[in-house]
Structure formats: structure tokens, C-alpha cells
N, C-alpha and C. Protein backbone atom coordinates (compact mmCIF):
# COMPACT_ATOMS: atom_id res chain seq x y z
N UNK A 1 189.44 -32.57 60.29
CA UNK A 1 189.15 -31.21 60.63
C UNK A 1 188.84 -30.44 59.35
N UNK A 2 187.35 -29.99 59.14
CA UNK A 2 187.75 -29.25 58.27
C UNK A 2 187.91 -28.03 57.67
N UNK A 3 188.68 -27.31 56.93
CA UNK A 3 189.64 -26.48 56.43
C UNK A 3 188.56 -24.85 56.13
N UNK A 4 189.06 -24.08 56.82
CA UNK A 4 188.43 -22.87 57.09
C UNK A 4 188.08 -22.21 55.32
N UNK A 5 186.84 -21.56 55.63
CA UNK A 5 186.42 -21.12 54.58
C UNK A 5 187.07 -19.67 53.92
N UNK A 6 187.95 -19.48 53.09
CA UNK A 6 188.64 -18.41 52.94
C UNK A 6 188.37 -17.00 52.20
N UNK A 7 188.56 -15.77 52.90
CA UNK A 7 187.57 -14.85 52.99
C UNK A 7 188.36 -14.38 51.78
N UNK A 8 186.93 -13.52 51.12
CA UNK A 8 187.02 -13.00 49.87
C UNK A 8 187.92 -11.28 49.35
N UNK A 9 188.53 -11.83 48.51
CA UNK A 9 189.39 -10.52 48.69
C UNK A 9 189.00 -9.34 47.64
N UNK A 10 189.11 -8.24 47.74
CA UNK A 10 188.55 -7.21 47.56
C UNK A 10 189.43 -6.54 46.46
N UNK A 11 188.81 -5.99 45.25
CA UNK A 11 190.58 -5.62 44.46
C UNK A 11 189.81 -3.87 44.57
N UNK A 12 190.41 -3.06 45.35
CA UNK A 12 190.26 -1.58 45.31
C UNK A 12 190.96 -0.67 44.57
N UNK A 13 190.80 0.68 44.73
CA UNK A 13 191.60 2.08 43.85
C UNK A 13 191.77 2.43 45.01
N UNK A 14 192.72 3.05 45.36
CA UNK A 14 192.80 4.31 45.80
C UNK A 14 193.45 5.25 45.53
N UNK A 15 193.03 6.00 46.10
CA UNK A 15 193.61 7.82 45.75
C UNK A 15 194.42 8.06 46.56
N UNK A 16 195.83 8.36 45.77
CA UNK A 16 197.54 9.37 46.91
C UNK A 16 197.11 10.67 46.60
N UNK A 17 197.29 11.27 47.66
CA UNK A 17 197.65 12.94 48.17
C UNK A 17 198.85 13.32 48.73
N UNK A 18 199.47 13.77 47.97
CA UNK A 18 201.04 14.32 48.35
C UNK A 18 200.93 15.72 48.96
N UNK A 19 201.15 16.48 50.08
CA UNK A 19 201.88 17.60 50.41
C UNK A 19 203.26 17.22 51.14
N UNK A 20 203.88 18.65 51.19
CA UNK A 20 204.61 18.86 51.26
C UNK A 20 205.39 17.89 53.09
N UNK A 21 203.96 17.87 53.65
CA UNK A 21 204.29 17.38 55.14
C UNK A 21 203.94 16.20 55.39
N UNK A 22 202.25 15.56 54.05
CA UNK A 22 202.39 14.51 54.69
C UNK A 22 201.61 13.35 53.22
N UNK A 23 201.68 12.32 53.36
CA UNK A 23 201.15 11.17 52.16
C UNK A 23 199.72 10.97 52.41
N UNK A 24 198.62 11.15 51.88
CA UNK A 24 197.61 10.65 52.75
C UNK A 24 196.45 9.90 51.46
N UNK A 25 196.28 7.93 51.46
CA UNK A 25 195.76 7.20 50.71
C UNK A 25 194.32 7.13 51.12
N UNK A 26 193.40 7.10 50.38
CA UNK A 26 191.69 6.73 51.15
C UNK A 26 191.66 5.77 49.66
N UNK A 27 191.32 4.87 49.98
CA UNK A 27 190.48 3.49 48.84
C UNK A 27 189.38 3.63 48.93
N UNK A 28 188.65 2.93 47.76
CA UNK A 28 187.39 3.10 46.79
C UNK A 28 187.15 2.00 46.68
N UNK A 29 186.08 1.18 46.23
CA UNK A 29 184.74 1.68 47.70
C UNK A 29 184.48 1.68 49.02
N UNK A 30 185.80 1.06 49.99
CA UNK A 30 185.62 0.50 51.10
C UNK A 30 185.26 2.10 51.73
N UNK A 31 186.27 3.21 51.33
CA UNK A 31 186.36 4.24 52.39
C UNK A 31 187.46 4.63 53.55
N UNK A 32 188.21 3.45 53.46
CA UNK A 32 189.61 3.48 54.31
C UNK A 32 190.69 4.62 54.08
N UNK A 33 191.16 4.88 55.18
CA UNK A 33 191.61 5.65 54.91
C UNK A 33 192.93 5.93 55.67
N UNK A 34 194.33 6.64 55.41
CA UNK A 34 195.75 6.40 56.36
C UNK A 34 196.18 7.84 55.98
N UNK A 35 197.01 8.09 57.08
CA UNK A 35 197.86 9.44 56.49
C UNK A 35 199.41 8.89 57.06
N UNK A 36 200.31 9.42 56.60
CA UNK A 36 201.76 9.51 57.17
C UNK A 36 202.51 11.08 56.73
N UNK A 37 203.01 11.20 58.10
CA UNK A 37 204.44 12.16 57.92
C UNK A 37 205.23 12.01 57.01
N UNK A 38 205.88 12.85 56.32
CA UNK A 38 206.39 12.62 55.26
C UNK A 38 207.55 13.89 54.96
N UNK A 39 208.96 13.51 54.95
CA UNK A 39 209.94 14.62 54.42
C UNK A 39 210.74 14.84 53.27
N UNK A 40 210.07 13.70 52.39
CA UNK A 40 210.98 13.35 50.92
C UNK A 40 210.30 14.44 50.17
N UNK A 41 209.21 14.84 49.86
CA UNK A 41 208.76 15.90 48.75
C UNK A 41 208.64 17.57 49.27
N UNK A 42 209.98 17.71 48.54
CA UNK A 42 209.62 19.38 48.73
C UNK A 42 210.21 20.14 47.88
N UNK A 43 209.49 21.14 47.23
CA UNK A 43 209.53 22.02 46.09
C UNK A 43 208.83 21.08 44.76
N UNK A 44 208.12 20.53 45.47
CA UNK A 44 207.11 20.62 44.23
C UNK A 44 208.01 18.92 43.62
N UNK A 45 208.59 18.42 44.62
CA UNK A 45 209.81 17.10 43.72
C UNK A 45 210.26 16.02 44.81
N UNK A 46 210.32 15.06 44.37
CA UNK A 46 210.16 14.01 45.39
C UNK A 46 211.99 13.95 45.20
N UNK A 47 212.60 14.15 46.95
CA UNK A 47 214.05 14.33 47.12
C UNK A 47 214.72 12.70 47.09
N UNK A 48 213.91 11.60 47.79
CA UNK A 48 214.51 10.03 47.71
C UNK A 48 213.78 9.14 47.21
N UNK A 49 213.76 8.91 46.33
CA UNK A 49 212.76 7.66 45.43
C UNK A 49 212.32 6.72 46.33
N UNK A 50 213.70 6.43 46.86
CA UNK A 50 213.58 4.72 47.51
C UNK A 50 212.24 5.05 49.01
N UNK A 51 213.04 6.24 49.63
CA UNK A 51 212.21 6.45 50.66
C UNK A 51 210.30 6.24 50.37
N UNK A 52 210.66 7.72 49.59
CA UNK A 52 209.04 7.49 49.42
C UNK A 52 208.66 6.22 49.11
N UNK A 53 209.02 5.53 47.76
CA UNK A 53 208.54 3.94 47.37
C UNK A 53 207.84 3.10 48.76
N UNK A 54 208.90 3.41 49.65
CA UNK A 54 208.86 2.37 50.87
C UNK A 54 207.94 2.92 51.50
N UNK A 55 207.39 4.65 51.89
CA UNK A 55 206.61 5.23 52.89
C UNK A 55 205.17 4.72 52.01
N UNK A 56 204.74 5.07 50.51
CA UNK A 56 203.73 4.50 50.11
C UNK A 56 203.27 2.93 50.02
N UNK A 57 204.44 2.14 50.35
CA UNK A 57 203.86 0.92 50.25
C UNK A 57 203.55 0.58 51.24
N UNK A 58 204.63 1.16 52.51
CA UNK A 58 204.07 0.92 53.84
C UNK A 58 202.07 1.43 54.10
N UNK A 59 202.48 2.53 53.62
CA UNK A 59 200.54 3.09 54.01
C UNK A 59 199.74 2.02 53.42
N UNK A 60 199.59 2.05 52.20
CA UNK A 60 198.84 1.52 51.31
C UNK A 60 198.63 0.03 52.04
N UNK A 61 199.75 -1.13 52.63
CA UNK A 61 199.62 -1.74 52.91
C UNK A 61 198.89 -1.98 54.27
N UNK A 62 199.02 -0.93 55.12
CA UNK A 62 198.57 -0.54 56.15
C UNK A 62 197.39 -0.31 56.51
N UNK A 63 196.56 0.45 54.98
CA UNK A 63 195.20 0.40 54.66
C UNK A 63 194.56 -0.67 54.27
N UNK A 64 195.12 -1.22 53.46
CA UNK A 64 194.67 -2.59 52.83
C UNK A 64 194.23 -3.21 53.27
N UNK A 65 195.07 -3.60 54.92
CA UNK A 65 194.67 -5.11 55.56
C UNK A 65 194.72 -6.09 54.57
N UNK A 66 194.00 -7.75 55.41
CA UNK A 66 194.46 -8.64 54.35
C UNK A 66 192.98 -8.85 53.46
N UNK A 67 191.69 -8.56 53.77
CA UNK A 67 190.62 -8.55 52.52
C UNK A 67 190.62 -7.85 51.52
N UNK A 68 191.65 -6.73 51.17
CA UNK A 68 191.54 -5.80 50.16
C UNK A 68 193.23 -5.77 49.01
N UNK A 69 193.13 -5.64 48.30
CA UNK A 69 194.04 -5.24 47.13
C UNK A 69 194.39 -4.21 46.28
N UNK A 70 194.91 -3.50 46.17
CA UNK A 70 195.50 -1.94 45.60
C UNK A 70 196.21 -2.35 45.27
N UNK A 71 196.11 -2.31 43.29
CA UNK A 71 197.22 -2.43 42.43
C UNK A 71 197.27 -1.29 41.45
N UNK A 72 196.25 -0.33 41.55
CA UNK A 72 195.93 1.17 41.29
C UNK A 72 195.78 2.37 42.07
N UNK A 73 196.91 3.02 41.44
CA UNK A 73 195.90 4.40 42.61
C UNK A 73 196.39 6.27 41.66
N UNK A 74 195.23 6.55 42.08
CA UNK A 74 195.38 8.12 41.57
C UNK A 74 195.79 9.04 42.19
N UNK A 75 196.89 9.60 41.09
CA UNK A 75 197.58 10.59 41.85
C UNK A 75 197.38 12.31 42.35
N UNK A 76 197.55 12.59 43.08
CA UNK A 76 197.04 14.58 43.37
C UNK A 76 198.14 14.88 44.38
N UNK A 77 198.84 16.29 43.83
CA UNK A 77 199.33 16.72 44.85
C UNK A 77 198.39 18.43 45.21
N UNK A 78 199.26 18.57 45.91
CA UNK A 78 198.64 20.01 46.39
C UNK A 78 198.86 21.39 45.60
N UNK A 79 199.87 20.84 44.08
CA UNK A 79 199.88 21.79 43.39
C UNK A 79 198.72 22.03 42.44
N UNK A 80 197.91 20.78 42.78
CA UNK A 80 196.48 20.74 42.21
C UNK A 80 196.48 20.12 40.61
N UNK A 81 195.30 20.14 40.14
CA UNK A 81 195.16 18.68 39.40
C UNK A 81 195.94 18.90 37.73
N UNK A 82 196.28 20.12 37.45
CA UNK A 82 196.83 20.57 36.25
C UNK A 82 198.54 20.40 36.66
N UNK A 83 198.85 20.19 37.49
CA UNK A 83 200.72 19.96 37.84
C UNK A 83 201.27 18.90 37.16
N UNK A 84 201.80 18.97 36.14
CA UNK A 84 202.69 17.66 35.74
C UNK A 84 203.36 16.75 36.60
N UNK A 85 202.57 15.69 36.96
CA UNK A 85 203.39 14.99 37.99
C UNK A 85 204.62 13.87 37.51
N UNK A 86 204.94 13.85 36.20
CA UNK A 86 206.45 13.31 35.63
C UNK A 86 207.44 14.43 36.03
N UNK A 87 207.57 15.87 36.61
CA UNK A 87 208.16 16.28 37.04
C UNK A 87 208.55 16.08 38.10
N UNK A 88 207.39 15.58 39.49
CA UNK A 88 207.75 15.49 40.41
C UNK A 88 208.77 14.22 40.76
N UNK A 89 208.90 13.59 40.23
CA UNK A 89 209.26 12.07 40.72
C UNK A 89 208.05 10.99 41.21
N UNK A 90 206.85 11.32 41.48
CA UNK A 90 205.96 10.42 42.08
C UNK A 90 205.87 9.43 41.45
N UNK A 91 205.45 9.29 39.87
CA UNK A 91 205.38 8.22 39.06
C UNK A 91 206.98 6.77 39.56
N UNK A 92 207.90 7.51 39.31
CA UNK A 92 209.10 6.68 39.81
C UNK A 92 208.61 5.79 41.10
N UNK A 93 208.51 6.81 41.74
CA UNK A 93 208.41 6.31 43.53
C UNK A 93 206.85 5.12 43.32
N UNK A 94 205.75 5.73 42.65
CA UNK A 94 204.77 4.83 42.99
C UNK A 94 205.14 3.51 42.17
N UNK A 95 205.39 3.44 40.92
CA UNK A 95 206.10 2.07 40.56
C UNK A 95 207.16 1.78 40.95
N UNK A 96 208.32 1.85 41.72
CA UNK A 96 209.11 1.03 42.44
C UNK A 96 208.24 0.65 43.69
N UNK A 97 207.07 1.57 44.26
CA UNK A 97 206.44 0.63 45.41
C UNK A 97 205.45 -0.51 44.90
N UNK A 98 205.20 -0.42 43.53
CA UNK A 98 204.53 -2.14 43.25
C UNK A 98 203.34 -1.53 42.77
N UNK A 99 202.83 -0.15 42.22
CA UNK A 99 201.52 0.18 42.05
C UNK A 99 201.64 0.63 40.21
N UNK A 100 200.33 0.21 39.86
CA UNK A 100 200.45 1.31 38.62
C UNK A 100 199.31 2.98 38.93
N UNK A 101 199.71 3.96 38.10
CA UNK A 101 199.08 5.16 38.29
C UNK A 101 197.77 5.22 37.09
N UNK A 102 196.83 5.63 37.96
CA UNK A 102 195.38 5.74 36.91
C UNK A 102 195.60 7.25 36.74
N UNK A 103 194.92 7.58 35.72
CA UNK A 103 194.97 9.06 35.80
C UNK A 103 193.50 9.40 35.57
């Protein structure tokens, strides 16, 4: 029998958007795109590391499917693109979920 031809995998970026209500990833170049509810970030500061870690890897993975790969992604929240985001906690949360941050 022979052995299925194995489909080519895709290494993407995508871009996190943090508000206050919800996470929302779109990847580059495919165009995919996920949102989730979200209650860990508020005041401008991510309240459970672990949570978030787990809510972004869940999306991200969710978007991914199995032809694509996200081992980058850029960060924005809604305090807009001048906000120090080593204040918020995001950096923490996105490397304990397995990603590095492009800036």
C-alpha cells in the first residue's frame, strides 16, 4: 500500500489583539482568522498568566489547523500601538503559551 503523500506545512505570523472583552488572532498570509471571550485583562494588565497562556494557545491553535504554524505573532492592544506592553503582562502570557513576540 502505498504511503500517503504528506501535505505541506505552512510557517505563518500572526497578529494578537487584546481588549478588554475579547483576544482576537488573524495570520499572515493565509487570512484566518478567531476571536475569543476573554476576562483575564483589565485595566490595561493581564490578571492570570496561566489563563491567558492557555486562552492564546487555545485560539492560535484553533486557527492554525494542521497545514499552518505560528511560532510568531504581533502584539496590539486597544491602548494602541505606543502602550508599553511589558507592563501589561502579555509578553509573560504569550511565552508561557509557546510563541515568541515580533514587534
Amino acid at each position: 500500500m502505498p504511503a500517503k503523500p504528506k501535505k505541506k506545512v505552512e510557517v505563518e505570523v500572526g497578529d494578537l489583539f487584546v481588549t478588554e472583552s475579547a483576544v482576537t488572532v488573524k495570520l499572515l498570509p493565509s487570512k484566518k482568522s478567531g476571536s475569543r471571550p476573554i476576562r483575564w485583562f483589565a485595566g490595561g494588565e493581564v490578571s492570570n498568566i496561566h489563563l491567558a497562556a492557555k486562552d492564546i494557545a487555545y485560539l492560535v491553535g484553533k486557527v492554525q489547523g494542521r497545514t499552518r504554524v505560528v511560532r510568531a505573532l504581533t502584539v496590539m492592544t486597544d491602548r494602541g500601538a505606543g502602550f508599553d506592553l511589558a507592563k501589561t503582562g502579555l509578553p509573560k502570557a504569550i511565552e508561557k503559551a509557546g510563541f515568541e513576540i515580533l514587534r
